[in-house]
PDB file of N, CA and C in Angstrom:
ATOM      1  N   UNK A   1     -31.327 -20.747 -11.783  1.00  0.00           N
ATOM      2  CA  UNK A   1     -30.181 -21.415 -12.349  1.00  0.00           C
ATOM      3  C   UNK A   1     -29.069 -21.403 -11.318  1.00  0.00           C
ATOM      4  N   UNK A   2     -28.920 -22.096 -11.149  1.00  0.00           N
ATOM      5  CA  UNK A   2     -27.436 -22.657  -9.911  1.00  0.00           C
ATOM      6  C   UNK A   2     -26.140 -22.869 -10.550  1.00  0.00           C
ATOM      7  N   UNK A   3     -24.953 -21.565 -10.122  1.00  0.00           N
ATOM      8  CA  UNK A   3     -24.143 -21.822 -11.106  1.00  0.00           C
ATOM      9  C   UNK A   3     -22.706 -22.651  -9.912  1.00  0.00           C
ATOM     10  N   UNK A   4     -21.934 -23.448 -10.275  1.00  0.00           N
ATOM     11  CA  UNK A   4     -21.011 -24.549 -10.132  1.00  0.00           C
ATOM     12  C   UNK A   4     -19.860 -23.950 -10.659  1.00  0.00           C
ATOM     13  N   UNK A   5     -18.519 -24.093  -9.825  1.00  0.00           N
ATOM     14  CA  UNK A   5     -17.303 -23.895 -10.028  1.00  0.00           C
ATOM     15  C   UNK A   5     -16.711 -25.061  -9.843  1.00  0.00           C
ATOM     16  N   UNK A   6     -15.638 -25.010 -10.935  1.00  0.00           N
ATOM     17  CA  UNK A   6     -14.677 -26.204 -10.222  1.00  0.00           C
ATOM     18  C   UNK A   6     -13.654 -25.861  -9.292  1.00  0.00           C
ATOM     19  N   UNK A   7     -13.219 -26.626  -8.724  1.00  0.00           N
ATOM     20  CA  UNK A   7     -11.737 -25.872  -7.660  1.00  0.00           C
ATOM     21  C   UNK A   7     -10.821 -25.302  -8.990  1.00  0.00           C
ATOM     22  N   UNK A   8      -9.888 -24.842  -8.119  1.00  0.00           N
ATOM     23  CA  UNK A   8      -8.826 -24.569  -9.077  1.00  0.00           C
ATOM     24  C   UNK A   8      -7.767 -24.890  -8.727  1.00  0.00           C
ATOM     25  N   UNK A   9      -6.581 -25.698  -9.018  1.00  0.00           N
ATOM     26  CA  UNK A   9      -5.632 -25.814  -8.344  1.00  0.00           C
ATOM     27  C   UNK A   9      -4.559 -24.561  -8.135  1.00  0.00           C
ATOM     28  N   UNK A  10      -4.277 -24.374  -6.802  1.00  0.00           N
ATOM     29  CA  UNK A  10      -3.138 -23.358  -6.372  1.00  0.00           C
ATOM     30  C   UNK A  10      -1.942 -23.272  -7.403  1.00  0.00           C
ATOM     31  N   UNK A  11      -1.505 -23.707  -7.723  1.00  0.00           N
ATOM     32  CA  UNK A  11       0.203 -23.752  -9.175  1.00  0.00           C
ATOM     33  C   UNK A  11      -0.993 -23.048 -10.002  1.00  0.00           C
ATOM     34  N   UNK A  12      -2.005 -23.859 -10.426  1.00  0.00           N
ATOM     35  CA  UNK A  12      -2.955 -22.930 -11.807  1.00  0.00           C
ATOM     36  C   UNK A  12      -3.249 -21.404 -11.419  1.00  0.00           C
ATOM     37  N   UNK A  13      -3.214 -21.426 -10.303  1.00  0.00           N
ATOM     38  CA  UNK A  13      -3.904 -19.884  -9.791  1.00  0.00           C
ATOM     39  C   UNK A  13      -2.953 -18.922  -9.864  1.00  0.00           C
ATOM     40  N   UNK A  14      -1.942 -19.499  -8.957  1.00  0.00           N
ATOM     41  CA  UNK A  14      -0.213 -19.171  -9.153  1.00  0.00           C
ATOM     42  C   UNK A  14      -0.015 -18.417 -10.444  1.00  0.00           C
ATOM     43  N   UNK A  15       0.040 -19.070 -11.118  1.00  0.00           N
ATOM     44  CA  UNK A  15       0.913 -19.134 -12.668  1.00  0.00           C
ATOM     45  C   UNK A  15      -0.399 -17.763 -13.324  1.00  0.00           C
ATOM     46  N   UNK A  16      -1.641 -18.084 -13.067  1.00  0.00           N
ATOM     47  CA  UNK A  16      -2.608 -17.230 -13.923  1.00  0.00           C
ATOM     48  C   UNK A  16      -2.293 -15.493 -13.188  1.00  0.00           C
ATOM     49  N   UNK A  17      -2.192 -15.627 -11.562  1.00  0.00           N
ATOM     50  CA  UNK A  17      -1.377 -14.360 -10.722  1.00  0.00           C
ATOM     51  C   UNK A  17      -0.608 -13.423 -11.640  1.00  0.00           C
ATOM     52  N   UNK A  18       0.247 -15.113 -11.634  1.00  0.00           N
ATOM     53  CA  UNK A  18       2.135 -14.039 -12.150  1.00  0.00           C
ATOM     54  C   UNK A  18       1.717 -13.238 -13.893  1.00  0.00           C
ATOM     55  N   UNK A  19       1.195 -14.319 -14.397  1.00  0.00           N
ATOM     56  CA  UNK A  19       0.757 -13.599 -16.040  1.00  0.00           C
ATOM     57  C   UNK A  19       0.063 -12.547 -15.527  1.00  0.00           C
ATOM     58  N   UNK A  20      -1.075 -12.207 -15.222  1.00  0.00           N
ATOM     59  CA  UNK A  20      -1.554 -10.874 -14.288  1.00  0.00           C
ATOM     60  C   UNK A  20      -0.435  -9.792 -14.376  1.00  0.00           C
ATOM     61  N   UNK A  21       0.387  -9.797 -13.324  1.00  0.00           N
ATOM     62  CA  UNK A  21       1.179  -9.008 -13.012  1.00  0.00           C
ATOM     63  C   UNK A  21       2.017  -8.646 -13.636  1.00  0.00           C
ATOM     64  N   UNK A  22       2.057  -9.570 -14.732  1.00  0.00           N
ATOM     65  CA  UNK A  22       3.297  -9.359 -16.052  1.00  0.00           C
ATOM     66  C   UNK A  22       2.568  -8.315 -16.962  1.00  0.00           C
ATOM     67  N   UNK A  23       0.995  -8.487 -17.380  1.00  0.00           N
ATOM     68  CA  UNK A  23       0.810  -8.532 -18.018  1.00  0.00           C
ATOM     69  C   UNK A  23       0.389  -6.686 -17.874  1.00  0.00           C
ATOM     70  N   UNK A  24       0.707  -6.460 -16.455  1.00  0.00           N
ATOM     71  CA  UNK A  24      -0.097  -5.123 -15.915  1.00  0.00           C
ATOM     72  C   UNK A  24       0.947  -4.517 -15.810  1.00  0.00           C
ATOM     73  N   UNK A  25       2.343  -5.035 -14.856  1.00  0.00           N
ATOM     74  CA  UNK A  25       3.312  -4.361 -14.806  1.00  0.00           C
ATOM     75  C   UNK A  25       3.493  -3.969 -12.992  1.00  0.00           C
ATOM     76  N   UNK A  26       4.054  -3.845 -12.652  1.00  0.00           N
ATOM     77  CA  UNK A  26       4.391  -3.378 -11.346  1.00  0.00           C
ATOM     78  C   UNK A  26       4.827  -1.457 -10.805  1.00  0.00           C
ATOM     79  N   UNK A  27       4.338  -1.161 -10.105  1.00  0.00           N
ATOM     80  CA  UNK A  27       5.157   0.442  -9.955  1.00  0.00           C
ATOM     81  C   UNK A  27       6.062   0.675 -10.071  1.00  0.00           C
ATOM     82  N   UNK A  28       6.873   1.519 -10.372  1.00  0.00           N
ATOM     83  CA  UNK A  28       8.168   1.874 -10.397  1.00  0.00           C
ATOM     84  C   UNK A  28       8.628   2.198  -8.680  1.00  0.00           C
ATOM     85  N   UNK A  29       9.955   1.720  -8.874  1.00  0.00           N
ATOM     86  CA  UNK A  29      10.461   1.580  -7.414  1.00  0.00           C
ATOM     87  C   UNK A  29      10.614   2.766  -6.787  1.00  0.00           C
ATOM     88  N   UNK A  30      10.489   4.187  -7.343  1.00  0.00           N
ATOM     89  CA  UNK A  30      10.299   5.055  -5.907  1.00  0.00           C
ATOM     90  C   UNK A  30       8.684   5.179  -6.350  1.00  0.00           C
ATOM     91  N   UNK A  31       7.712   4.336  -6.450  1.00  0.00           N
ATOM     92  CA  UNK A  31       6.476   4.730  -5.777  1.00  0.00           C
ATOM     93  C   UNK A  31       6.700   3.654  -4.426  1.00  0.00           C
ATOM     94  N   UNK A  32       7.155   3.126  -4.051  1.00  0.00           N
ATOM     95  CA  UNK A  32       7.681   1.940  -3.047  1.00  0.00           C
ATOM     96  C   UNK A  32       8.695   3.113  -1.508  1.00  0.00           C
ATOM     97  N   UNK A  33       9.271   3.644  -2.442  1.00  0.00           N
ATOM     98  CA  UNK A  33       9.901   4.626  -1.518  1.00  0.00           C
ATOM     99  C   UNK A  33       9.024   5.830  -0.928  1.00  0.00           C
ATOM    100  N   UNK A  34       8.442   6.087  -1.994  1.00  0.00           N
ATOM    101  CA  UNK A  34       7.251   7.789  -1.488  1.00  0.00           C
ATOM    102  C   UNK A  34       6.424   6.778  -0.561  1.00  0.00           C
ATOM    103  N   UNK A  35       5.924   5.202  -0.579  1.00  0.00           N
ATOM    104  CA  UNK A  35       4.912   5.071   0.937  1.00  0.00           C
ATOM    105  C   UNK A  35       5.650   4.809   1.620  1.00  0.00           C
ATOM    106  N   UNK A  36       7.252   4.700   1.973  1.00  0.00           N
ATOM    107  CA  UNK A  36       8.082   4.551   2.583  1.00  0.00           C
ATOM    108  C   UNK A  36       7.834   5.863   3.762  1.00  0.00           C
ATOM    109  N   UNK A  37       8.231   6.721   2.757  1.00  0.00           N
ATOM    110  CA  UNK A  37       8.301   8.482   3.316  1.00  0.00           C
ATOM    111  C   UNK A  37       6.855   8.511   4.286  1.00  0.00           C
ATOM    112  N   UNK A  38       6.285   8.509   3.400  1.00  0.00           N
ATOM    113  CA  UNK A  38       4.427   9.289   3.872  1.00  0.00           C
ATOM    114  C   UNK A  38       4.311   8.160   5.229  1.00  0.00           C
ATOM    115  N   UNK A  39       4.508   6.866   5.162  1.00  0.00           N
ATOM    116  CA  UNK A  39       4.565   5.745   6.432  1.00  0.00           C
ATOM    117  C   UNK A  39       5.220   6.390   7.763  1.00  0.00           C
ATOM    118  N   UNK A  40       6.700   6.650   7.393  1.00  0.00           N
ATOM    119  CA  UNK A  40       7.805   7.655   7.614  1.00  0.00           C
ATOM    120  C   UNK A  40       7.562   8.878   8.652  1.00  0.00           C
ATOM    121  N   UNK A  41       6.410   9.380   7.600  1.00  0.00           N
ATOM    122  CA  UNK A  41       6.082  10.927   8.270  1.00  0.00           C
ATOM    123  C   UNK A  41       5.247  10.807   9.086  1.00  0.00           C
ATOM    124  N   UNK A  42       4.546   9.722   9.072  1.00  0.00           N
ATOM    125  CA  UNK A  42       3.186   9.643   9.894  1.00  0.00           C
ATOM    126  C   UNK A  42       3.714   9.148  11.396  1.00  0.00           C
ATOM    127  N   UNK A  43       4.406   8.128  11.300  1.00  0.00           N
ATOM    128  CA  UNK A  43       5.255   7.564  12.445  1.00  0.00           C
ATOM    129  C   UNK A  43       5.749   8.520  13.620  1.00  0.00           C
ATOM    130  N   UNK A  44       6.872   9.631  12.909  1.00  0.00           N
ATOM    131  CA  UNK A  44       7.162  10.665  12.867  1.00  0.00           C
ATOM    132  C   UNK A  44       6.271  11.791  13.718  1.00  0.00           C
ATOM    133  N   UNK A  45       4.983  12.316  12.877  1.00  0.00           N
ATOM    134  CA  UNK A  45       4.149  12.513  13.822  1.00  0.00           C
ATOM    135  C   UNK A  45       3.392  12.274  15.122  1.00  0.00           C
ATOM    136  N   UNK A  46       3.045  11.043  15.118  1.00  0.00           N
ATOM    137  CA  UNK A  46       2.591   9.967  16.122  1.00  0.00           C
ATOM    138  C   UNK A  46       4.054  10.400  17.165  1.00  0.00           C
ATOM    139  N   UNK A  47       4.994  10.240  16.601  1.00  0.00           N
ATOM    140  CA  UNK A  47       5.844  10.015  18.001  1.00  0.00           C
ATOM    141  C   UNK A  47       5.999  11.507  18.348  1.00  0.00           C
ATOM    142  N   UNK A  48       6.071  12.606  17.384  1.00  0.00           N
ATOM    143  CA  UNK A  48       5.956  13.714  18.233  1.00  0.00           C
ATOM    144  C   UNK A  48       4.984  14.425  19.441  1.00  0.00           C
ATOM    145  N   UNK A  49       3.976  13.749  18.944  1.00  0.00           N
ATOM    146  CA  UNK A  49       2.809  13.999  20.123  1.00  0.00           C
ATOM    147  C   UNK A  49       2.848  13.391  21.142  1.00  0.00           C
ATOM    148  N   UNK A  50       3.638  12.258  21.194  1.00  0.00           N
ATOM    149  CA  UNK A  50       4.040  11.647  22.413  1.00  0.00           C
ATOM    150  C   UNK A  50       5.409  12.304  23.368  1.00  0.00           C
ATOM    151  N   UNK A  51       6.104  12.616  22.062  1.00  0.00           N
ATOM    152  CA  UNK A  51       7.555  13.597  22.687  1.00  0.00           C
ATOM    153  C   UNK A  51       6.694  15.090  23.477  1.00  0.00           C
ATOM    154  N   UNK A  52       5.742  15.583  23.106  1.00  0.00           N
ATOM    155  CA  UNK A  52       4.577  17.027  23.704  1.00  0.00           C
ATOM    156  C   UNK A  52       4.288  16.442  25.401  1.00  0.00           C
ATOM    157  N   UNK A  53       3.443  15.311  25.066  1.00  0.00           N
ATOM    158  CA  UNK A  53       3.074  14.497  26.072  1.00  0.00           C
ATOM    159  C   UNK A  53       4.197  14.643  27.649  1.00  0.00           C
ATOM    160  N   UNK A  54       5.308  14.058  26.511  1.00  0.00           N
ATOM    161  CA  UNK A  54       6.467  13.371  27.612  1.00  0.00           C
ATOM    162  C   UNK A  54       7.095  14.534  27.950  1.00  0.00           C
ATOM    163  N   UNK A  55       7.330  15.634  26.950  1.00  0.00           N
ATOM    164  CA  UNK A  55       7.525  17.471  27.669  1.00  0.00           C
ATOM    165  C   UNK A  55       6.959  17.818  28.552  1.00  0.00           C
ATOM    166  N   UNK A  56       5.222  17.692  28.727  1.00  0.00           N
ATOM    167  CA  UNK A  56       4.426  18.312  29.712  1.00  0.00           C
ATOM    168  C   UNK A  56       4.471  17.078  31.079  1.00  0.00           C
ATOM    169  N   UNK A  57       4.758  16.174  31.199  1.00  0.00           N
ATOM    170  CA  UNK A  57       4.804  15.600  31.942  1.00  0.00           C
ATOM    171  C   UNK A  57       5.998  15.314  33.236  1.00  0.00           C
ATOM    172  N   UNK A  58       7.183  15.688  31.874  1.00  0.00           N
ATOM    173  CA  UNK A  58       8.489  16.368  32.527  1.00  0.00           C
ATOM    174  C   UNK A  58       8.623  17.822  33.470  1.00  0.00           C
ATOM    175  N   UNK A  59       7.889  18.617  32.959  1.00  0.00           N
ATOM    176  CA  UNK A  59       7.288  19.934  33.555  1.00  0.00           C
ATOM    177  C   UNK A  59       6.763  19.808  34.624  1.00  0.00           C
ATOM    178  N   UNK A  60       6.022  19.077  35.300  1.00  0.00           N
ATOM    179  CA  UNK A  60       4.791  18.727  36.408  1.00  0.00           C
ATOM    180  C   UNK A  60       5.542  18.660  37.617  1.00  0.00           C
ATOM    181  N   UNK A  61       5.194  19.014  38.793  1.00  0.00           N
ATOM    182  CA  UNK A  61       6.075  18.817  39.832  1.00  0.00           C
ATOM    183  C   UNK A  61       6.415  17.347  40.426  1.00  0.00           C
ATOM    184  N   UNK A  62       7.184  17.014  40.716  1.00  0.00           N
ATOM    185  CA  UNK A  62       7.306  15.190  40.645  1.00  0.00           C
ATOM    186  C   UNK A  62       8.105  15.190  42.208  1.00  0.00           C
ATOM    187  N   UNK A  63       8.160  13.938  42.484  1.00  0.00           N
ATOM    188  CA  UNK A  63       9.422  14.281  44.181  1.00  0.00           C
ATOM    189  C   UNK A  63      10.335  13.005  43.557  1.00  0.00           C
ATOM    190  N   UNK A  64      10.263  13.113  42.391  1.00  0.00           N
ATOM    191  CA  UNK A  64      11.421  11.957  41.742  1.00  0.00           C
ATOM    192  C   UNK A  64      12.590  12.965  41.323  1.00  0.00           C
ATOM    193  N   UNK A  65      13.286  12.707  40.905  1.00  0.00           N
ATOM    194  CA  UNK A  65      14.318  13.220  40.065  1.00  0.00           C
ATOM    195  C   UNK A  65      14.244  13.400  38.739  1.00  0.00           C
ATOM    196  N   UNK A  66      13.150  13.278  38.236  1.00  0.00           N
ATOM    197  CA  UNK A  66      13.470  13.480  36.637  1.00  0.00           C
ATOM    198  C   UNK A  66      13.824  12.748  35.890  1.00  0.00           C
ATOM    199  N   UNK A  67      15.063  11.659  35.657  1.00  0.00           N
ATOM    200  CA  UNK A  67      15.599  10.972  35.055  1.00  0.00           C
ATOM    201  C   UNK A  67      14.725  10.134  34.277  1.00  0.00           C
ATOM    202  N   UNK A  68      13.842   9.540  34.672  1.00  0.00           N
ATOM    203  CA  UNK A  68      12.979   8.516  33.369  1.00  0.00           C
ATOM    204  C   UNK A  68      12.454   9.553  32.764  1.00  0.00           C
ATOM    205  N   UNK A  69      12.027  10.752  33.020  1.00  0.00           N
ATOM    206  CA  UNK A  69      11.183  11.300  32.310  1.00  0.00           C
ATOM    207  C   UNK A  69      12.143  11.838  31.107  1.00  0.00           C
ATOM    208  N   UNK A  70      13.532  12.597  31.281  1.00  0.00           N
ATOM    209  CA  UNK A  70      14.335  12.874  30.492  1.00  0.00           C
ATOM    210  C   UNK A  70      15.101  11.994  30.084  1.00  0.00           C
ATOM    211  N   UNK A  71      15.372  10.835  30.341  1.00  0.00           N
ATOM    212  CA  UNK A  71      15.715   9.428  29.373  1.00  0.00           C
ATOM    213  C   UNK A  71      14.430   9.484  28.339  1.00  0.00           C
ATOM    214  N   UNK A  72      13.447   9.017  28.756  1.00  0.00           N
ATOM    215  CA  UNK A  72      12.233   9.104  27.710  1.00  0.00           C
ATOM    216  C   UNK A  72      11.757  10.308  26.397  1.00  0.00           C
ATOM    217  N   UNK A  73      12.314  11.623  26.888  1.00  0.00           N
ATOM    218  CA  UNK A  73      12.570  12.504  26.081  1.00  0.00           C
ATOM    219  C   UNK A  73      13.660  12.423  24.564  1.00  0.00           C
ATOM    220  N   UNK A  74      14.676  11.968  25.463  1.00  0.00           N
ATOM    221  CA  UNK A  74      15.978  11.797  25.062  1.00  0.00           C
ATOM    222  C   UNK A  74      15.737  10.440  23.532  1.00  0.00           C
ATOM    223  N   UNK A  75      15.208   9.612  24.137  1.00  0.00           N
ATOM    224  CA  UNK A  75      14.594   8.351  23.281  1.00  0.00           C
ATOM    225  C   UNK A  75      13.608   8.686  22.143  1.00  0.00           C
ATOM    226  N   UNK A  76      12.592   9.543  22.454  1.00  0.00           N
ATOM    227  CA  UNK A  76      11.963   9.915  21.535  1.00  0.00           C
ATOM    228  C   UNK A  76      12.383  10.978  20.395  1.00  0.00           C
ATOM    229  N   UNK A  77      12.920  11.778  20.982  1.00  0.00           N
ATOM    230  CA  UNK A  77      13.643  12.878  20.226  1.00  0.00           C
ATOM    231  C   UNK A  77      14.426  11.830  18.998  1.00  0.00           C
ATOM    232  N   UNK A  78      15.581  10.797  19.453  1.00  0.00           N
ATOM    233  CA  UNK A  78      16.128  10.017  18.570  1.00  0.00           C
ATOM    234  C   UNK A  78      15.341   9.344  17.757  1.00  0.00           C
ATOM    235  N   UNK A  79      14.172   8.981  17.944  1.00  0.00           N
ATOM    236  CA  UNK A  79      13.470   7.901  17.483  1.00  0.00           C
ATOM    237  C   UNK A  79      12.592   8.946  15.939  1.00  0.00           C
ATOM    238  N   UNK A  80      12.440  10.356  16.501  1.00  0.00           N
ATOM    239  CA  UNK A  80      11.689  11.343  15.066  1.00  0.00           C
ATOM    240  C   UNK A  80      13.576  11.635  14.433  1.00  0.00           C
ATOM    241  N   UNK A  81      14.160  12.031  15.147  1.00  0.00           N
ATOM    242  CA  UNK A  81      15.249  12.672  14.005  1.00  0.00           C
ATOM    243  C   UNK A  81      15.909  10.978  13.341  1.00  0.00           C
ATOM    244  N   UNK A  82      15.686   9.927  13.706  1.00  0.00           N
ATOM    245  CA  UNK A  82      16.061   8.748  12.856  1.00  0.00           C
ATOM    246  C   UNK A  82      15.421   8.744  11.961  1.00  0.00           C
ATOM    247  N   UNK A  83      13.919   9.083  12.054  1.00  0.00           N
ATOM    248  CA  UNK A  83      12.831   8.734  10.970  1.00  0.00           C
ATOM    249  C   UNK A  83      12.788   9.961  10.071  1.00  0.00           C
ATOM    250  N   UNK A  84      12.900  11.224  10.470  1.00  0.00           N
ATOM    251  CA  UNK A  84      13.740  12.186   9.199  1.00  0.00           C
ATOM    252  C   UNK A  84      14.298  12.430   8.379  1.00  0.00           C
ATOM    253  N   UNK A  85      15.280  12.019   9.148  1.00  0.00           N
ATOM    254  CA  UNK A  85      17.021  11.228   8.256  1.00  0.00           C
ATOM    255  C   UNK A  85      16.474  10.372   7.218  1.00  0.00           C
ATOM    256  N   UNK A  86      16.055   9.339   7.460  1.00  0.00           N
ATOM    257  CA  UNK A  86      15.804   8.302   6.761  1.00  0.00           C
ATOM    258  C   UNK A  86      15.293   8.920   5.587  1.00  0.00           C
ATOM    259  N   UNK A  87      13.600   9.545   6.168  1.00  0.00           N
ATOM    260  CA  UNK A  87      12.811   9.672   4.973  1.00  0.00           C
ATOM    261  C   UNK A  87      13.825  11.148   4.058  1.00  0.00           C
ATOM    262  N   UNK A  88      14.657  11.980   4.753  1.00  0.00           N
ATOM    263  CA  UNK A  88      14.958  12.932   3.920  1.00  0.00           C
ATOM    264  C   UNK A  88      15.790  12.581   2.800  1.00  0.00           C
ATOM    265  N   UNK A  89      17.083  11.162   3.507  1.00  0.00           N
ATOM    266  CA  UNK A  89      17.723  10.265   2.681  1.00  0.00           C
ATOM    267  C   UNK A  89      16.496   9.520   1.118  1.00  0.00           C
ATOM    268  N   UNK A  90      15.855   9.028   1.415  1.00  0.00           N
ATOM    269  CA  UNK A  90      15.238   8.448   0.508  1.00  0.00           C
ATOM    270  C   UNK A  90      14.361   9.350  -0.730  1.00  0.00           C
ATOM    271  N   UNK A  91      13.927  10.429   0.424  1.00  0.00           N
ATOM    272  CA  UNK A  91      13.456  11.708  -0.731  1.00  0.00           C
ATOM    273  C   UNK A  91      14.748  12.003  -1.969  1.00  0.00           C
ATOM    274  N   UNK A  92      15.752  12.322  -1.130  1.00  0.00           N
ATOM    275  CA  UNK A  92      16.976  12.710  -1.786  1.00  0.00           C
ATOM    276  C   UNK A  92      17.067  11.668  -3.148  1.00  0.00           C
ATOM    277  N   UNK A  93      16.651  10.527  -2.532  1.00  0.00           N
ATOM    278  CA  UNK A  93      17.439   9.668  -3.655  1.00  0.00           C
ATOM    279  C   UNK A  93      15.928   9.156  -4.677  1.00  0.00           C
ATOM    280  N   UNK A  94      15.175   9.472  -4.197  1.00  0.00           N
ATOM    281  CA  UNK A  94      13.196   9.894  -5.327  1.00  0.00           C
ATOM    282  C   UNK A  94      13.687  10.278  -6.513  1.00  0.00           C
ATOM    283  N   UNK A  95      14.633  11.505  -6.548  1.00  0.00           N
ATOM    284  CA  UNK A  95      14.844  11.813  -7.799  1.00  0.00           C
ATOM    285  C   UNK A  95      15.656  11.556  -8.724  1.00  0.00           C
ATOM    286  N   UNK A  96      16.707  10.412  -8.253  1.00  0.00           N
ATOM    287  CA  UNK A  96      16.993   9.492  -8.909  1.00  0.00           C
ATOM    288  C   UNK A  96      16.687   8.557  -9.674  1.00  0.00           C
ATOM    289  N   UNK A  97      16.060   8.153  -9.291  1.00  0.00           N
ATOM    290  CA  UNK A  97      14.942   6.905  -9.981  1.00  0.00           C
ATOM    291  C   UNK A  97      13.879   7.192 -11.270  1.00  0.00           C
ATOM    292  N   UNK A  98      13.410   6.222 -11.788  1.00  0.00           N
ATOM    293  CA  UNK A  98      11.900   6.241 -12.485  1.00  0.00           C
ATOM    294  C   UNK A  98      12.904   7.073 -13.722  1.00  0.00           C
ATOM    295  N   UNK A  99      11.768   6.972 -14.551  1.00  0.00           N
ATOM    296  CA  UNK A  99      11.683   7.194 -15.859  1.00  0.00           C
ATOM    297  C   UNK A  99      11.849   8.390 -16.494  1.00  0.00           C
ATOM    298  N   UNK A 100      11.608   8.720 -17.983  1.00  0.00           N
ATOM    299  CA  UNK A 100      11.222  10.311 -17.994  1.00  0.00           C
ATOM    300  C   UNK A 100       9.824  10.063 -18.243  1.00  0.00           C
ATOM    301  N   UNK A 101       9.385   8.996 -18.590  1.00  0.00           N
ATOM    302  CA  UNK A 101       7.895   9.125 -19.005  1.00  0.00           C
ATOM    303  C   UNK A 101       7.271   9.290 -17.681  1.00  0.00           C
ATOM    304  N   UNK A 102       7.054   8.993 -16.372  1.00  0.00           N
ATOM    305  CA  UNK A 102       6.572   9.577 -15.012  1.00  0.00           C
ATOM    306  C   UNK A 102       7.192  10.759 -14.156  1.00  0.00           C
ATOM    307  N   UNK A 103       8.023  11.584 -15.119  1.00  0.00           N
ATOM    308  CA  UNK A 103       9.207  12.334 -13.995  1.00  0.00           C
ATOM    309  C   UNK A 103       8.429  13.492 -13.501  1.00  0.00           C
ATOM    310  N   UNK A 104       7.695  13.739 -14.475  1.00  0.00           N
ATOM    311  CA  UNK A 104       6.583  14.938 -14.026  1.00  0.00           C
ATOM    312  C   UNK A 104       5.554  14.662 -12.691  1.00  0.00           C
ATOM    313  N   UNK A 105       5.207  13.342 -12.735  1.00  0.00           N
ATOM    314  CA  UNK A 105       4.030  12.836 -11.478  1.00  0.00           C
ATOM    315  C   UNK A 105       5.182  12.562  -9.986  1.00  0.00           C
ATOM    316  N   UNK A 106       6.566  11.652 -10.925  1.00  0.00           N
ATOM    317  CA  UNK A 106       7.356  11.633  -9.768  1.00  0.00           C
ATOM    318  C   UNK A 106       7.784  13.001  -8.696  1.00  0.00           C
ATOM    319  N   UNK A 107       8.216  14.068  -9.791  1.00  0.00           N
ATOM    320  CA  UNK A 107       8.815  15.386  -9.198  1.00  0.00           C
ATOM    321  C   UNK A 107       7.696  16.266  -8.447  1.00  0.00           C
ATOM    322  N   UNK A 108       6.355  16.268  -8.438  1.00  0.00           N
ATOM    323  CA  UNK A 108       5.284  16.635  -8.098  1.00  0.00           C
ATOM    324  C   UNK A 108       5.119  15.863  -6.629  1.00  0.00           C
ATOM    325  N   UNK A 109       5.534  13.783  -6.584  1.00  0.00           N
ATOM    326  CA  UNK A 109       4.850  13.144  -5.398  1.00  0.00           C
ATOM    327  C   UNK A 109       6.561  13.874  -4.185  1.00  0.00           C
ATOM    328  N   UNK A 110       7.375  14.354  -5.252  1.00  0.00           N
ATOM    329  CA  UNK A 110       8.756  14.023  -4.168  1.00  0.00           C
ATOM    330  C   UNK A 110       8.428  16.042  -3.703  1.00  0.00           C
ATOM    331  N   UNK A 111       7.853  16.579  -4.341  1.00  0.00           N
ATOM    332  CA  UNK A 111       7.400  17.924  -3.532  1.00  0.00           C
ATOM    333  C   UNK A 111       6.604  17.705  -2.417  1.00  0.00           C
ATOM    334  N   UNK A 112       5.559  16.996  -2.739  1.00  0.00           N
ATOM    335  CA  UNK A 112       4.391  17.024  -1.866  1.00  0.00           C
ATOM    336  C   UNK A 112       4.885  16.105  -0.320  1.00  0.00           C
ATOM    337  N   UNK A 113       5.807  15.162  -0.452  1.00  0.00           N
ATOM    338  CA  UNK A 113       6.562  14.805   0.708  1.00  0.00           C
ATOM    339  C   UNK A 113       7.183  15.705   1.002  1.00  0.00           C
ATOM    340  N   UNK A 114       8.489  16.925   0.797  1.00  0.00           N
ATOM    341  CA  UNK A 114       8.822  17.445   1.056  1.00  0.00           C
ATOM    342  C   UNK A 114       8.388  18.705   1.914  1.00  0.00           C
ATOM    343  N   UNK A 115       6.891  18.629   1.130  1.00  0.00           N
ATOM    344  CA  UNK A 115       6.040  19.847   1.751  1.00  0.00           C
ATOM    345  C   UNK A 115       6.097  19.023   3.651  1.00  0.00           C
ATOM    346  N   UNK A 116       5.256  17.800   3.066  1.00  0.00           N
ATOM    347  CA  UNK A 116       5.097  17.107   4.687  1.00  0.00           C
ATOM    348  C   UNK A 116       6.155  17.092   5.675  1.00  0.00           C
ATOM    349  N   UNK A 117       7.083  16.681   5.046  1.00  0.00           N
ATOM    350  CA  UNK A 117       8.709  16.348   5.785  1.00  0.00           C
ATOM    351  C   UNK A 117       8.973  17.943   6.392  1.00  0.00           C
TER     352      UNK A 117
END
């Protein structure tokens, strides 16, 4: 048996989407913020292993002067304590948000960042 679809037009698909999403509901806006954080922290990490990198490389005997290597330090260092700030700002403000009916799952996801952070 050979089964046949018709197209569907895009507005029909559209419109059947949005009822979907109505009909399911969307996350509450600090689950939007906690992948903010965890995105945040990971970044964060990534650039610290590069700030290790750019330490041991600064260390090494060179017949330069140093200067790119401690500009590059200098850059990275700013680039994790921006992304700190940020995510510690947004943690801060986690427990603001949402409901009481999720405050228990919320206050649990805004520990478990905190643990990370």
């Amino acid at each position: 048996m050979l089964l046949s679809f018709a197209p569907i037009a895009l507005p029909t698909l559209l419109s059947a989407l949005k009822k979907t999403l109505v009909l399911q509901g969307l996350p509450p806006s600090w689950v939007d913020d906690s992948e903010e954080i965890a995105a945040n922290i990971q970044r964060a990490k990534a650039k610290m292993a590069e700030l290790a990198k750019a330490h041991s490389k600064a260390l090494m005997p060179s017949f330069g002067d140093g200067k790119e290597d401690q500009r590059a330090i200098e850059v990275l260092t700013k680039e994790i304590t921006d992304l700190l700030r940020k995510s510690e700002k947004r943690l801060r403000n986690l427990s603001n948000n949402g409901s009481s009916e999720d405050s228990t799952l919320q206050k649990n996801v805004q520990r478990s960042l905190a643990t990370d952070l």
